[in-house]
Protein backbone atom coordinates (compact mmCIF):
# COMPACT_ATOMS: atom_id res chain seq x y z
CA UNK A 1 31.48 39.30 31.26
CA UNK A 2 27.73 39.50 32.51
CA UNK A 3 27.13 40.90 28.72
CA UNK A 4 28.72 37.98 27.52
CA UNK A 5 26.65 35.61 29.50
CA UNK A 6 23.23 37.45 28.75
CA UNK A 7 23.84 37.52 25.36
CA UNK A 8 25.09 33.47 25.43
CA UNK A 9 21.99 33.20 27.66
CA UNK A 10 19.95 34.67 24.83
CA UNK A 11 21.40 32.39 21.91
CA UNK A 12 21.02 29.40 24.26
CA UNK A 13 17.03 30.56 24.64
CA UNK A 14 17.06 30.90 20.83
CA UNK A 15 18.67 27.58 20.34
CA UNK A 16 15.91 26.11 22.52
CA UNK A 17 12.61 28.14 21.02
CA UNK A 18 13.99 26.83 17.68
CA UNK A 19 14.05 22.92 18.68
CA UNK A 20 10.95 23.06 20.87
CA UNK A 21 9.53 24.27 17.54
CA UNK A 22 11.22 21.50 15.41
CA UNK A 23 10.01 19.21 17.74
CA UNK A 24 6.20 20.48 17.99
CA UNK A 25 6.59 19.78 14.20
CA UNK A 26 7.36 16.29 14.29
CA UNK A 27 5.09 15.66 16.11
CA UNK A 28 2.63 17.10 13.99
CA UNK A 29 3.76 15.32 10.61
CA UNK A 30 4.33 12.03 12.95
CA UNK A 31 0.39 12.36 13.76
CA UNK A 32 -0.43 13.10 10.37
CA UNK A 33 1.27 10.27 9.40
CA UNK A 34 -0.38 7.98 12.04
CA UNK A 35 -3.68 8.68 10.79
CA UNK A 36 -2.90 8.22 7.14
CA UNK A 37 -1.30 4.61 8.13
CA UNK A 38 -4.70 3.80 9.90
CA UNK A 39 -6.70 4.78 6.98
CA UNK A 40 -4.38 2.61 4.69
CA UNK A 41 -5.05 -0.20 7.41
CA UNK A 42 -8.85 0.28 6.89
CA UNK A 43 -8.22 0.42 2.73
CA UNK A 44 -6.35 -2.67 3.03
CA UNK A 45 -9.25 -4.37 5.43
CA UNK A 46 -12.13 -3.32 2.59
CA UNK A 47 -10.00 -4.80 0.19
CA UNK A 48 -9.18 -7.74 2.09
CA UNK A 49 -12.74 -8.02 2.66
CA UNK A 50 -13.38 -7.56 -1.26
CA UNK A 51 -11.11 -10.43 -2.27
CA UNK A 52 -13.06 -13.08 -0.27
CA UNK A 53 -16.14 -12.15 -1.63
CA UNK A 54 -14.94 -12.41 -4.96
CA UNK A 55 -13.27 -15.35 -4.00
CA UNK A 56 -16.90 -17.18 -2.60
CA UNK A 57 -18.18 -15.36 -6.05
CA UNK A 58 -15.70 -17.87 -7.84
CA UNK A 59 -16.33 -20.57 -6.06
CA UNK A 60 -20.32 -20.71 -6.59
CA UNK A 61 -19.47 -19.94 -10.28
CA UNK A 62 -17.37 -23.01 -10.77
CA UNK A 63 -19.99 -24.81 -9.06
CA UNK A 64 -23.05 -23.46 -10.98
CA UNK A 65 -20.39 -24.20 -14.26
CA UNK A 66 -19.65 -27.78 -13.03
CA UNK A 67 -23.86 -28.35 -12.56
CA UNK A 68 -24.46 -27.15 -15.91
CA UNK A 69 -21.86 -29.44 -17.37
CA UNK A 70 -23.35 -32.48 -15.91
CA UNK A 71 -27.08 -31.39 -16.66
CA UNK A 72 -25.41 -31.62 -20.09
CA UNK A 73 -24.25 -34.62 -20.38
CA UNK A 74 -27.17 -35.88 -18.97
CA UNK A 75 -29.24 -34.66 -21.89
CA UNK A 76 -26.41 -35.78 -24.06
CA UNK A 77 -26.89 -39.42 -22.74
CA UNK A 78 -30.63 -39.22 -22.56
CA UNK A 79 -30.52 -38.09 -26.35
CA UNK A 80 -28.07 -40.78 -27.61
CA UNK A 81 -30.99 -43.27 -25.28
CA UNK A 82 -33.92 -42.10 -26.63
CA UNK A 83 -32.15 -42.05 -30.22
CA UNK A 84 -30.84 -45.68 -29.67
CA UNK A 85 -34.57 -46.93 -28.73
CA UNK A 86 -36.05 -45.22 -31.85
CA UNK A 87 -33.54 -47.14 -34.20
CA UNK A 88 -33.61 -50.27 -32.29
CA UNK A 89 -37.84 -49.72 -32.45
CA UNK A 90 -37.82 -48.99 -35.72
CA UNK A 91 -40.49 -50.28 -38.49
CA UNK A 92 -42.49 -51.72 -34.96
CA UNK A 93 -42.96 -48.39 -33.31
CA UNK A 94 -43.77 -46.92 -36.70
CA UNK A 95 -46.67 -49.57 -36.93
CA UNK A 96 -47.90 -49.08 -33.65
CA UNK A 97 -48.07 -45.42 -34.28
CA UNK A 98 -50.13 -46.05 -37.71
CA UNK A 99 -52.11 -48.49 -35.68
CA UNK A 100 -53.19 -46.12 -32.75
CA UNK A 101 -54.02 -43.32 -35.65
CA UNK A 102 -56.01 -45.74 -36.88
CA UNK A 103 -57.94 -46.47 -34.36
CA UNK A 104 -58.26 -43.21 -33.50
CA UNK A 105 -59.70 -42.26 -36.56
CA UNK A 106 -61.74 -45.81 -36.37
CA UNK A 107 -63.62 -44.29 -33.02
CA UNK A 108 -64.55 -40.94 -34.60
CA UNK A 109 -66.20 -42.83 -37.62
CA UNK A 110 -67.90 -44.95 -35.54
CA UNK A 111 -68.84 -42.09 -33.21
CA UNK A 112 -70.35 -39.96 -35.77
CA UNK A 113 -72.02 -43.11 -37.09
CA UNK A 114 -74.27 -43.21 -33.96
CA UNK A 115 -74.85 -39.97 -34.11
CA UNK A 116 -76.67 -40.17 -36.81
């Protein structure tokens, strides 16, 4: 009987040794796993972090696209203007330009004439 109850002792021991190491195991992996869920927590944060940049980046693209469109126009409307007043000018302007040559060239003849 006391042979029986060392050796039941013994397994009992056993039994215990074996889930003391079971349980030092889990809590091994469950530590390892604790640290690879932070560093997905700090992967997800960078990215996080990465979207609202691009996101700002976006934003001041659209507006930078939106500027240039109405810079465009602009010239678009100032062209169709300045074309409009050339037409509507027309022969006039072209004689006031012939005019002013000619007066230009008017002043250097009578410029050189003095300086003779």
């Amino acid at each position: 009987m006391i042979e029986r109850l060392r050796s039941g002792a013994g397994e009992a021991v056993a039994v215990m040794d074996s889930s003391r190491r079971r349980t030092q195991d889990c809590v091994t992996q469950a530590g390892r796993a604790g640290e690879a869920l932070a560093e997905i927590s700090r992967a997800v944060s960078i990215i996080n972090d990465m979207n609202i940049q691009i996101a700002i980046a976006a934003e001041e693209q659209s507006a930078v696209g939106e500027e240039i469109n109405n810079s465009a126009s602009q010239i678009a409307q100032i062209v169709d203007q300045s074309h409009t007043e050339r037409h509507r000018c027309g022969p006039g302007q072209r004689s006031a330009s012939a005019a002013v040559r000619a007066a230009e060239t008017a002043g250097r003849c009578s410029a050189s004439d003095h300086a003779l």
